[in-house]
Structure formats: structure tokens, C-alpha cells
N, C-alpha and C. Protein backbone atom coordinates (compact mmCIF):
# COMPACT_ATOMS: atom_id res chain seq x y z
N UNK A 1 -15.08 19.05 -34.42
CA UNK A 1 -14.13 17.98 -34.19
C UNK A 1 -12.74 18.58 -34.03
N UNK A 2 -11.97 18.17 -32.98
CA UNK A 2 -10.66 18.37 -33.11
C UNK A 2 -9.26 17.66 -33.94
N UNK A 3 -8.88 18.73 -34.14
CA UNK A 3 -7.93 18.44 -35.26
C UNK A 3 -6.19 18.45 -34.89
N UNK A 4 -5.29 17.89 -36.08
CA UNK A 4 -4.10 17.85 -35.40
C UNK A 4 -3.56 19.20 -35.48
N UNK A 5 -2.74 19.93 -34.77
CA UNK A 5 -1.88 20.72 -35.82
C UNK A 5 -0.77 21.16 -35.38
N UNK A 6 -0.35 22.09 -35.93
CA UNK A 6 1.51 22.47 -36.42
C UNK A 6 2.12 21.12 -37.10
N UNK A 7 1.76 21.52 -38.40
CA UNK A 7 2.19 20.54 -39.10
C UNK A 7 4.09 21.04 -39.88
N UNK A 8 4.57 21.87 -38.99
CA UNK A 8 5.78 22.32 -39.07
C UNK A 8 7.05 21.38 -39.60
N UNK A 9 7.93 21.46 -40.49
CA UNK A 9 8.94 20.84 -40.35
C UNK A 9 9.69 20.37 -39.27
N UNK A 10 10.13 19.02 -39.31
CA UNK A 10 10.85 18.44 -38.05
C UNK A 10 11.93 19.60 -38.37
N UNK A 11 12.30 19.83 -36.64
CA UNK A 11 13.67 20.03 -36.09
C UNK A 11 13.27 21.78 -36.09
N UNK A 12 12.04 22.32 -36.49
CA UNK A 12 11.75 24.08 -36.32
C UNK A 12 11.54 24.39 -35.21
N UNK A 13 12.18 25.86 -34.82
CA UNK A 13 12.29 26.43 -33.77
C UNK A 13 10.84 27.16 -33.91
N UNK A 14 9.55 27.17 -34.31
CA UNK A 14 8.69 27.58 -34.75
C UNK A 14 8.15 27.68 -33.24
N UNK A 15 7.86 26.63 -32.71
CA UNK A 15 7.01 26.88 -31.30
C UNK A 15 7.82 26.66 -30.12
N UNK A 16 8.90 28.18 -29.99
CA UNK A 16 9.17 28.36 -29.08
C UNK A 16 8.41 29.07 -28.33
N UNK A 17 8.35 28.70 -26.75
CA UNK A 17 7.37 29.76 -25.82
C UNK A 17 7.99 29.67 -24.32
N UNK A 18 7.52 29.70 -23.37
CA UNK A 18 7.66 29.96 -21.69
C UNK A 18 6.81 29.33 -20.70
N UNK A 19 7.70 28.54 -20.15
CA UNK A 19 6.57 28.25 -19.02
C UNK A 19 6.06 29.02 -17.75
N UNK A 20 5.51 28.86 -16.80
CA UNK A 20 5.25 29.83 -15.81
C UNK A 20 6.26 30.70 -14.94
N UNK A 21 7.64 29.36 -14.88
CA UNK A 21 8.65 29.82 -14.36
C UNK A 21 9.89 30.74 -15.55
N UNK A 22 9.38 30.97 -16.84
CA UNK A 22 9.92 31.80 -17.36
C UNK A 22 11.63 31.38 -18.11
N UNK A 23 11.16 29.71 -17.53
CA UNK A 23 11.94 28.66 -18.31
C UNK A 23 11.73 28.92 -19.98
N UNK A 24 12.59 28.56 -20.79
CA UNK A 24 12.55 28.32 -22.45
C UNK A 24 11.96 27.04 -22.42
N UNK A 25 10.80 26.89 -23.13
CA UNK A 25 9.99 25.33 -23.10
C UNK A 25 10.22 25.38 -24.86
N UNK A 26 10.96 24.23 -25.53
CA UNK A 26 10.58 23.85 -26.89
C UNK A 26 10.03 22.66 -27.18
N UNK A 27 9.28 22.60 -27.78
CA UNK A 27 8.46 21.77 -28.42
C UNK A 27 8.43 21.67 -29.87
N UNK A 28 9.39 20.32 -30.22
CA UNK A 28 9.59 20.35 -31.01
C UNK A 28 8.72 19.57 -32.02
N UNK A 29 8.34 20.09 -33.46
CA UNK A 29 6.76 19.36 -34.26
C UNK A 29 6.05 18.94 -33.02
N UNK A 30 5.59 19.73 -32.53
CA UNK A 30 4.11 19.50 -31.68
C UNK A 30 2.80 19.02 -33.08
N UNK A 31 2.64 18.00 -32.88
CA UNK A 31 1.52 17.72 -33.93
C UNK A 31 -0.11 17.76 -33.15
N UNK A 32 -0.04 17.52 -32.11
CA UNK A 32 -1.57 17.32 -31.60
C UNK A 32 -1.96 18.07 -30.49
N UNK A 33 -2.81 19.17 -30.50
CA UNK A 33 -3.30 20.47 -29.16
C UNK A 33 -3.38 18.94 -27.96
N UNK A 34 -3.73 19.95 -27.08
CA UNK A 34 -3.81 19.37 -25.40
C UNK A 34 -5.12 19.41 -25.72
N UNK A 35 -6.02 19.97 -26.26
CA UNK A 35 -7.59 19.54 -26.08
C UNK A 35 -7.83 18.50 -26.72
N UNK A 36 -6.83 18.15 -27.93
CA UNK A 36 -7.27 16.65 -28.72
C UNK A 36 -6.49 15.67 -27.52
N UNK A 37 -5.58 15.59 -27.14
CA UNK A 37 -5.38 14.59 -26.32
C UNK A 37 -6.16 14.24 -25.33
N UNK A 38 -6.31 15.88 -24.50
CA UNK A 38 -7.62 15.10 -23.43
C UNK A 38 -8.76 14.45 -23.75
N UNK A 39 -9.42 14.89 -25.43
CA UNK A 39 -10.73 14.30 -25.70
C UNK A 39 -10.19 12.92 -25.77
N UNK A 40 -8.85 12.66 -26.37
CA UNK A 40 -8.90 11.00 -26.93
C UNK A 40 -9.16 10.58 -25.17
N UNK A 41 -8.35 10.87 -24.05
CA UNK A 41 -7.88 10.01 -22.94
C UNK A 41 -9.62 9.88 -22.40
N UNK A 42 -10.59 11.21 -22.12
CA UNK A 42 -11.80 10.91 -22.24
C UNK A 42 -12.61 9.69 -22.91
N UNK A 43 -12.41 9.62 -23.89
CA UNK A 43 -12.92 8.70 -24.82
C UNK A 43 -12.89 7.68 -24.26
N UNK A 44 -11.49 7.32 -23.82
CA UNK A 44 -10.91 5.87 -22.99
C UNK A 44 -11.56 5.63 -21.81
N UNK A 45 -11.21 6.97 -20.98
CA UNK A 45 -12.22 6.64 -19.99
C UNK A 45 -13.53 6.41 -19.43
N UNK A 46 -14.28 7.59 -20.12
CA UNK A 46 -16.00 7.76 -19.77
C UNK A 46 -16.10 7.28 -21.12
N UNK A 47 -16.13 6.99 -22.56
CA UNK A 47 -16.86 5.96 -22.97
C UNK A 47 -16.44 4.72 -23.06
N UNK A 48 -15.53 4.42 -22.46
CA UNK A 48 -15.05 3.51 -22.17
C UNK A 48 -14.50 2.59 -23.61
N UNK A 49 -14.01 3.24 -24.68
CA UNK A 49 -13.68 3.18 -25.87
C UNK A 49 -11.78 2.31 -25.65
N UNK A 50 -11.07 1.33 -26.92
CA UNK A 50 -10.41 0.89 -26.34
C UNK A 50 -9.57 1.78 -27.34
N UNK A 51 -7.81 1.74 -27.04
CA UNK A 51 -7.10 2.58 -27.49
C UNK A 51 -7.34 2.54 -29.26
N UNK A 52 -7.56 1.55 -29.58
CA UNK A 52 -7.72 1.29 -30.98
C UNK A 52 -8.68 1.59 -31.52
N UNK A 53 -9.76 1.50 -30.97
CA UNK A 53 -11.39 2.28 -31.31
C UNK A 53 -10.73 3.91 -31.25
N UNK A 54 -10.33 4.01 -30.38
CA UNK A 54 -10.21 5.77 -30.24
C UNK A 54 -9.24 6.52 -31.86
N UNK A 55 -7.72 5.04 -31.66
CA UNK A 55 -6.94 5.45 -32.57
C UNK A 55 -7.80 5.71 -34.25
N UNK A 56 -8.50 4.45 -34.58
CA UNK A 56 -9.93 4.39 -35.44
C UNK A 56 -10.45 5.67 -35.89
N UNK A 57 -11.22 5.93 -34.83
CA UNK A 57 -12.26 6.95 -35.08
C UNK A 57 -11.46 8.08 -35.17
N UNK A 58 -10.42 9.02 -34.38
CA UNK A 58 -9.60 10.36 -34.97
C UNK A 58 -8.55 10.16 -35.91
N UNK A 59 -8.17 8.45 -36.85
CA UNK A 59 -7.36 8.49 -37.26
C UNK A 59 -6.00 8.58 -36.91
N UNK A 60 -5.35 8.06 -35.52
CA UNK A 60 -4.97 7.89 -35.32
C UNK A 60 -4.29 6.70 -34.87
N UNK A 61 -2.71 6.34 -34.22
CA UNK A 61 -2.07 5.11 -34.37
C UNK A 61 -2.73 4.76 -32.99
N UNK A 62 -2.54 3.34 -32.54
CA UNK A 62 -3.14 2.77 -31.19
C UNK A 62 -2.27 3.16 -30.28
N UNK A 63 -1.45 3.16 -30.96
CA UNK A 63 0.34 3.15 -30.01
C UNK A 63 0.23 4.82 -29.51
N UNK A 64 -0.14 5.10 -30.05
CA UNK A 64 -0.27 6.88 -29.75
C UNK A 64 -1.06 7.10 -28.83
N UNK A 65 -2.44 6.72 -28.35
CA UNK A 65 -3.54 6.81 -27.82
C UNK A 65 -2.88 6.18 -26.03
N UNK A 66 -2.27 4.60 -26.56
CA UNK A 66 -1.72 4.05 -25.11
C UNK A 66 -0.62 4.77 -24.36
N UNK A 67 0.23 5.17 -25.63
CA UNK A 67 1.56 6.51 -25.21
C UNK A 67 0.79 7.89 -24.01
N UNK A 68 -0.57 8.20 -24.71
CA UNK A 68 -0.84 9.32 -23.78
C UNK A 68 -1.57 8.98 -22.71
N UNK A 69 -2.29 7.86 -22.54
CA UNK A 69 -2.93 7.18 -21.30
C UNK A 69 -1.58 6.74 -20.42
N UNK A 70 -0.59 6.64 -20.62
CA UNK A 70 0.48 5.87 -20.09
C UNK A 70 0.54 7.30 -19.22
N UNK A 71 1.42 8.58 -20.45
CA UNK A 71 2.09 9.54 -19.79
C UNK A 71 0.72 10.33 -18.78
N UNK A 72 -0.77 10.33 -18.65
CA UNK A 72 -1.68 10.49 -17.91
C UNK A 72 -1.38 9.96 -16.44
N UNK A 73 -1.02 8.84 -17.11
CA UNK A 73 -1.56 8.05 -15.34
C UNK A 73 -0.33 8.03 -14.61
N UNK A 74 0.83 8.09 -15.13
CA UNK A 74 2.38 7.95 -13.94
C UNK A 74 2.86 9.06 -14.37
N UNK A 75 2.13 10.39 -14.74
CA UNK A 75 2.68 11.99 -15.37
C UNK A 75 4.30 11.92 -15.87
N UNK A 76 4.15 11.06 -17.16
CA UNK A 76 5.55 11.86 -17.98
C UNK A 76 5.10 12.54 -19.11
N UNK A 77 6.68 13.23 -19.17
CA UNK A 77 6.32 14.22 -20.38
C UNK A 77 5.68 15.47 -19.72
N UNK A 78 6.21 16.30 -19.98
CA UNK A 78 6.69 18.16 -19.54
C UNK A 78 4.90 18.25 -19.82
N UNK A 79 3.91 18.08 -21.15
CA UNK A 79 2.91 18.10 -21.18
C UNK A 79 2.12 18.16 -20.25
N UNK A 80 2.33 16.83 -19.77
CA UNK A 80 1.79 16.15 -19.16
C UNK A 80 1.74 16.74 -17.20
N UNK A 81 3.09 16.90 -16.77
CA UNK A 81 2.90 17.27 -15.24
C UNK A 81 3.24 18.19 -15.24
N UNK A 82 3.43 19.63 -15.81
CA UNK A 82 3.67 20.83 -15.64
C UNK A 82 2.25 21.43 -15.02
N UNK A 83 2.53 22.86 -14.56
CA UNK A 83 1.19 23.08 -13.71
C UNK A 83 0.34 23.76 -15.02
N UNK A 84 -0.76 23.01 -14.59
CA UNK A 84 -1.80 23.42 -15.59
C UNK A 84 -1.67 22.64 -16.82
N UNK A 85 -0.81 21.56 -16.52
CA UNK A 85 -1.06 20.93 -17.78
C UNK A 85 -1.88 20.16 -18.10
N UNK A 86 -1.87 18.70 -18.80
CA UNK A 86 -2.83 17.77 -18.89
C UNK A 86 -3.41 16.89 -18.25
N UNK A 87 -2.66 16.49 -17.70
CA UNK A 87 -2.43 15.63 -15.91
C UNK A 87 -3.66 16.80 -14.90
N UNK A 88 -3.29 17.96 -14.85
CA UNK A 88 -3.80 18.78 -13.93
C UNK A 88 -5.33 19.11 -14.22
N UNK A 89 -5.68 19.15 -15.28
CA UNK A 89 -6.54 19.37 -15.95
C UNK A 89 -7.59 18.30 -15.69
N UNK A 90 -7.19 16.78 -16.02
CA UNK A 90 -7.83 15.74 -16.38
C UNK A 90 -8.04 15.10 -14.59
N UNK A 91 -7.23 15.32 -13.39
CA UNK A 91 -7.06 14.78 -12.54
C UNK A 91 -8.59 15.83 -11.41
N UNK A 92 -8.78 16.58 -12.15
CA UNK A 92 -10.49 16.71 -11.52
C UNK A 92 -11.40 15.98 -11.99
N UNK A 93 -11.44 15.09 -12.81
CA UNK A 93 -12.52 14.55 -13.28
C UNK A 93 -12.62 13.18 -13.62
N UNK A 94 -10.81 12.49 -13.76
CA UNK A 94 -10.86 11.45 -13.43
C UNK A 94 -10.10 10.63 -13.04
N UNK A 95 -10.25 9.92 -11.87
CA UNK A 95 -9.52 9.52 -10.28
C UNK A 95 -9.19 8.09 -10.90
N UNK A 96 -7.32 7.81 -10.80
CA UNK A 96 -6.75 6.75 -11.50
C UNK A 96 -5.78 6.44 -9.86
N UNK A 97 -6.23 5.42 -9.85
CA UNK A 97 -6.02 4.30 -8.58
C UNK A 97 -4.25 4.56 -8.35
N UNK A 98 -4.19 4.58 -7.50
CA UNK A 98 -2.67 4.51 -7.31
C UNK A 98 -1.91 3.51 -7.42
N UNK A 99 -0.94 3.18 -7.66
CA UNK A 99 0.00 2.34 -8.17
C UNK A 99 0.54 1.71 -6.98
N UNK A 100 0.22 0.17 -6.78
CA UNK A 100 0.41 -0.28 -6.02
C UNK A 100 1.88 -1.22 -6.31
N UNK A 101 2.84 -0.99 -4.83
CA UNK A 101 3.88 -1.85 -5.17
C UNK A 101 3.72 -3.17 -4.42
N UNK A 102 2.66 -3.19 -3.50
CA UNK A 102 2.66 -4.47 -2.90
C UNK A 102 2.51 -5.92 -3.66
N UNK A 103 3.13 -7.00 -3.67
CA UNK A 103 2.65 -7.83 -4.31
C UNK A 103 1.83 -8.84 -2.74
N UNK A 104 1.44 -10.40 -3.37
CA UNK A 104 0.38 -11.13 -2.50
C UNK A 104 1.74 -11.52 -1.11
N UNK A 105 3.13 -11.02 -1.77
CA UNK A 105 3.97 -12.35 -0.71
C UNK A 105 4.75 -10.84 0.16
N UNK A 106 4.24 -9.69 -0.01
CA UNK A 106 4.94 -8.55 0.80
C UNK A 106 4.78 -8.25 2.18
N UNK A 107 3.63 -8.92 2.79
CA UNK A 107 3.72 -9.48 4.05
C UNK A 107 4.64 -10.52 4.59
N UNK A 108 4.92 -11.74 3.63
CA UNK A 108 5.70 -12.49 4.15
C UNK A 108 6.97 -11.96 4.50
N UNK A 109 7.15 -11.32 3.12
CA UNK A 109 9.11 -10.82 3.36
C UNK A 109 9.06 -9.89 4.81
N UNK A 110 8.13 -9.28 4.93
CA UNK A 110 7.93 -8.26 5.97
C UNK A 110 8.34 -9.37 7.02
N UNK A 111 8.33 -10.32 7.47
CA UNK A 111 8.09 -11.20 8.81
C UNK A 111 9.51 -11.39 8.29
N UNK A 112 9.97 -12.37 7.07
CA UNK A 112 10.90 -12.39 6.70
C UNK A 112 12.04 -11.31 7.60
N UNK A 113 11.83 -10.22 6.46
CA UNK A 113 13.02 -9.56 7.26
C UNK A 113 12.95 -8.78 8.66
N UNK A 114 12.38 -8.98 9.32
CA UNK A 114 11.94 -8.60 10.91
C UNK A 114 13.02 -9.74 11.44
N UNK A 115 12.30 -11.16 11.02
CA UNK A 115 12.93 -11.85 12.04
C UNK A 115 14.65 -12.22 11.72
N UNK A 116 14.66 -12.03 10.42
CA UNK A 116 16.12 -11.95 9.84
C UNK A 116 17.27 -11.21 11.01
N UNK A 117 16.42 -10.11 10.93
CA UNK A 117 16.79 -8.65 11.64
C UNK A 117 17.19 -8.98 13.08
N UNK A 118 16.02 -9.86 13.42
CA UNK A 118 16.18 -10.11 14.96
C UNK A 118 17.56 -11.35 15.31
N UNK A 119 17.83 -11.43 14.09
CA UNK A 119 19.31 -13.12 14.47
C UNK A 119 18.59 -14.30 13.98
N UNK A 120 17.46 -14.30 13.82
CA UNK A 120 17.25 -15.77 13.24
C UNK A 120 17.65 -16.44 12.05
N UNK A 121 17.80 -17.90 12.39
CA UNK A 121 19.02 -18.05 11.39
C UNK A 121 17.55 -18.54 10.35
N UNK A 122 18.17 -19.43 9.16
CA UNK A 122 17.42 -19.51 7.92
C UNK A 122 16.82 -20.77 8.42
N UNK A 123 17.27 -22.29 9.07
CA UNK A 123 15.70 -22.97 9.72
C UNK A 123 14.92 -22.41 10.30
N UNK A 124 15.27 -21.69 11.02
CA UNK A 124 14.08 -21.02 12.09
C UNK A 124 12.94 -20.25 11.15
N UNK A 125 13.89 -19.31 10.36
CA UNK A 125 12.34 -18.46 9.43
C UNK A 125 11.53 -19.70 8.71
N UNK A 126 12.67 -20.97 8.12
CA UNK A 126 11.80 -21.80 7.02
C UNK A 126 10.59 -22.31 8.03
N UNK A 127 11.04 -22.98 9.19
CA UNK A 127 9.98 -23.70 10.08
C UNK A 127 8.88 -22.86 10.35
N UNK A 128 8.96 -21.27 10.80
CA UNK A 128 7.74 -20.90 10.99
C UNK A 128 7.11 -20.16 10.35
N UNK A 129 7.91 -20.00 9.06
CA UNK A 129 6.89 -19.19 8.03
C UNK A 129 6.36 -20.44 6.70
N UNK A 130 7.04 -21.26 6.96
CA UNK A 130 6.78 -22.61 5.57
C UNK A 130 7.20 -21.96 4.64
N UNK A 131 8.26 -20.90 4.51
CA UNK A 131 9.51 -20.83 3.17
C UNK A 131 10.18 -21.47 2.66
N UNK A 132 10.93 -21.46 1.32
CA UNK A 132 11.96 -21.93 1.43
C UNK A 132 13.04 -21.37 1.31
N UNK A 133 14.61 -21.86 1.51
CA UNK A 133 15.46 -21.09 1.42
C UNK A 133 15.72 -20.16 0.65
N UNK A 134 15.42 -20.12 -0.65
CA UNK A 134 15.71 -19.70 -2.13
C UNK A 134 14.73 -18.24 -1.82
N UNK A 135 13.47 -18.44 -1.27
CA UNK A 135 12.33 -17.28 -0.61
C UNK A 135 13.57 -16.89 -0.02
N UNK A 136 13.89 -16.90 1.15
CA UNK A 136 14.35 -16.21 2.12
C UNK A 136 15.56 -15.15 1.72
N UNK A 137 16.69 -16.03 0.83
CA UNK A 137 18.22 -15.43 0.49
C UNK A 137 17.16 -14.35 -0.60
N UNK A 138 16.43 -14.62 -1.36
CA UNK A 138 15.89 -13.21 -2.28
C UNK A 138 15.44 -12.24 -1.39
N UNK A 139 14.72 -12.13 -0.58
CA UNK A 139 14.42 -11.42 0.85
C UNK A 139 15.78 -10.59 1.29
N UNK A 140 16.50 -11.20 1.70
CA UNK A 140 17.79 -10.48 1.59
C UNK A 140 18.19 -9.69 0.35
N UNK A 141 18.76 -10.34 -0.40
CA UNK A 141 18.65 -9.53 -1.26
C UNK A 141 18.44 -8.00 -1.97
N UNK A 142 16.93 -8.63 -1.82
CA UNK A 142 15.76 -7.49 -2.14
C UNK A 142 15.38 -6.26 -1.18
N UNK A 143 15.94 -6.49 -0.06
CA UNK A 143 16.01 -5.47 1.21
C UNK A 143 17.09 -5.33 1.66
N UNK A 144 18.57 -5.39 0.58
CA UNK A 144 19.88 -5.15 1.04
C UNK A 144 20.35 -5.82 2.36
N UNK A 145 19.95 -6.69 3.62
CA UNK A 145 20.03 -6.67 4.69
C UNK A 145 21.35 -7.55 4.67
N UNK A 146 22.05 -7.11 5.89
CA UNK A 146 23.67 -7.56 6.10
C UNK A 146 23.37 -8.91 5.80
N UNK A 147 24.30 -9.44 5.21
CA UNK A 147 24.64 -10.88 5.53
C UNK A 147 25.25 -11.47 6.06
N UNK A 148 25.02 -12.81 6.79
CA UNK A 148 25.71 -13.67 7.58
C UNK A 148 26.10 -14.88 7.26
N UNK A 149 27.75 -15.31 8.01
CA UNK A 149 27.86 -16.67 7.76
C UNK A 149 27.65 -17.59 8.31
N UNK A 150 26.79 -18.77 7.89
CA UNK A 150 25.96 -19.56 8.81
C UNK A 150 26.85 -20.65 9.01
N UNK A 151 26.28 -20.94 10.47
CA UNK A 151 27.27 -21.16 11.61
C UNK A 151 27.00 -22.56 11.00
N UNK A 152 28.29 -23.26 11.25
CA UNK A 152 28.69 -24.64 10.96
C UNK A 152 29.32 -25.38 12.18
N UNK A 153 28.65 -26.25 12.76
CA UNK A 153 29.36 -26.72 14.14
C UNK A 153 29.92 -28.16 13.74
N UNK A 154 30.86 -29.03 13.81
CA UNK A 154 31.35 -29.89 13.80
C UNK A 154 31.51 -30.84 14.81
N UNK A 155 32.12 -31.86 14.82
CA UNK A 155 31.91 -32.81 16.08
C UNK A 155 33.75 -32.11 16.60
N UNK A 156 33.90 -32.07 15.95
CA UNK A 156 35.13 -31.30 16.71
C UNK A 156 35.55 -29.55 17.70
N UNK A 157 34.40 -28.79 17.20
CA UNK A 157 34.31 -27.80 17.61
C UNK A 157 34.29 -27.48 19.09
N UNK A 158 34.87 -26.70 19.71
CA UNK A 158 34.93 -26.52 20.74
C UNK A 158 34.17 -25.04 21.90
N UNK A 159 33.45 -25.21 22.50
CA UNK A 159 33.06 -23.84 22.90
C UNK A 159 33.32 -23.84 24.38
């Protein structure tokens, strides 16, 4: 079974070492090897165990278990995406979906700001996309795009 260790006083210069590039890497109270972390993130994955079962069974907090599945899957933490680290290690064996930014309405804004782009004023997008205004000005917004002042014609106006 794997175990925790360097059970070192906080704040010791005890495990100083080097990374490949010959950088100073400190790590400060390192409490848990890279082979106990990968077994817990294993656990999660291929037995499909939940962070709290895992935290359970090695005695550990839940919060700890989700902390290293977190820094796994979007690589934080020096651990974690350095070469050869844990990330590198674990990413032959198990394939975590990419992070999608699309939401269901990212097509719309797409038409949205095309036709924005092209001069159309804000009836025209509401009529042929069935938006509403409040949609549209966030669209702006949300894609920085210039803004305009919408034209106001009067019975007096002259062209």
C-alpha cells in the first residue's frame, strides 16, 4: 500500500531539488509521492470509486482527492504539467474529454454577430433569428463588437 510521506516541518528547505531545465523547484511539506496520487486519480477513474470512497479507504480528505482530479484534468500545479510529471504520466492511459466552451445558444450569437457585423440593425436580427433585444446587446457585449447609435427618424427629419 502506498503511503504518505515527508512528514517534514512546515516552511523546511528539506526537499529542495531541480527540474529538467536546471530550474530550483521547492516543494514545500510535500506530504503525498506522485505514485499515491496517481493510484488515488486511478481509483476514480478505472474503478470508478467516488472522491469520498477513495478519500475513505487511504484516509484521506474528499477535498484532497477532488483537488488532484481537478489539477489532472485542466494541468495545474508544477506537479502536475511539468514534463514527466503526473498529467504526463496518467494522459497514456486515461483520455479526459476536452473542455468544451460552446454552450446550446453559440450558434445563435455566431449569426448574431455576423449579421451585426454586416449593418443590421437590432429589428432585423430580432425578426429573423426570434431574439430578443436583451439576447442581442449581450452578444455585443460578449464579442466586444463596435457599437452603434440607433437611428431615430422623426416626422421632422429631413434627408
Amino acid at each position: 500500500m502506498l503511503n504518505k510521506i515527508n512528514n517534514a516541518s512546515f516552511g523546511t528547505y528539506e526537499y529542495l531539488y531541480y527540474d529538467a531545465r536546471g530550474f530550483r523547484k521547492k516543494n514545500w511539506n510535500q506530504k503525498y509521492s506522485d505514485e499515491f496520487i496517481v493510484c488515488c486519480i486511478k481509483d476514480v477513474y478505472f474503478n470508478r470509486l467516488t472522491s469520498f470512497e477513495v478519500g475513505k479507504k487511504y484516509n484521506i480528505s474528499s477535498g484532497r482527492v477532488r483537488l488532484w482530479i481537478h489539477y489532472f484534468k485542466y494541468r495545474k500545479g508544477y506537479r502536475f504539467y511539468c514534463e514527466g510529471g503526473i498529467s504526463d504520466q496518467l494522459d497514456k492511459i486515461i483520455k479526459v474529454s476536452e473542455y468544451n466552451l460552446k454552450s446550446k445558444n453559440f450558434l445563435k450569437w455566431e449569426k448574431m454577430k455576423e449579421m451585426y457585423l454586416k449593418g443590421c440593425s437590432y429589428l432585423q436580427i430580432k425578426k429573423e433569428l426570434n431574439v430578443s433585444d436583451a439576447n442581442i446587446a449581450y452578444c455585443v457585449n460578449k464579442f466586444n463588437l463596435p457599437r452603434r447609435r440607433p437611428v431615430i427618424i422623426s416626422k421632422n427629419h429631413m434627408w
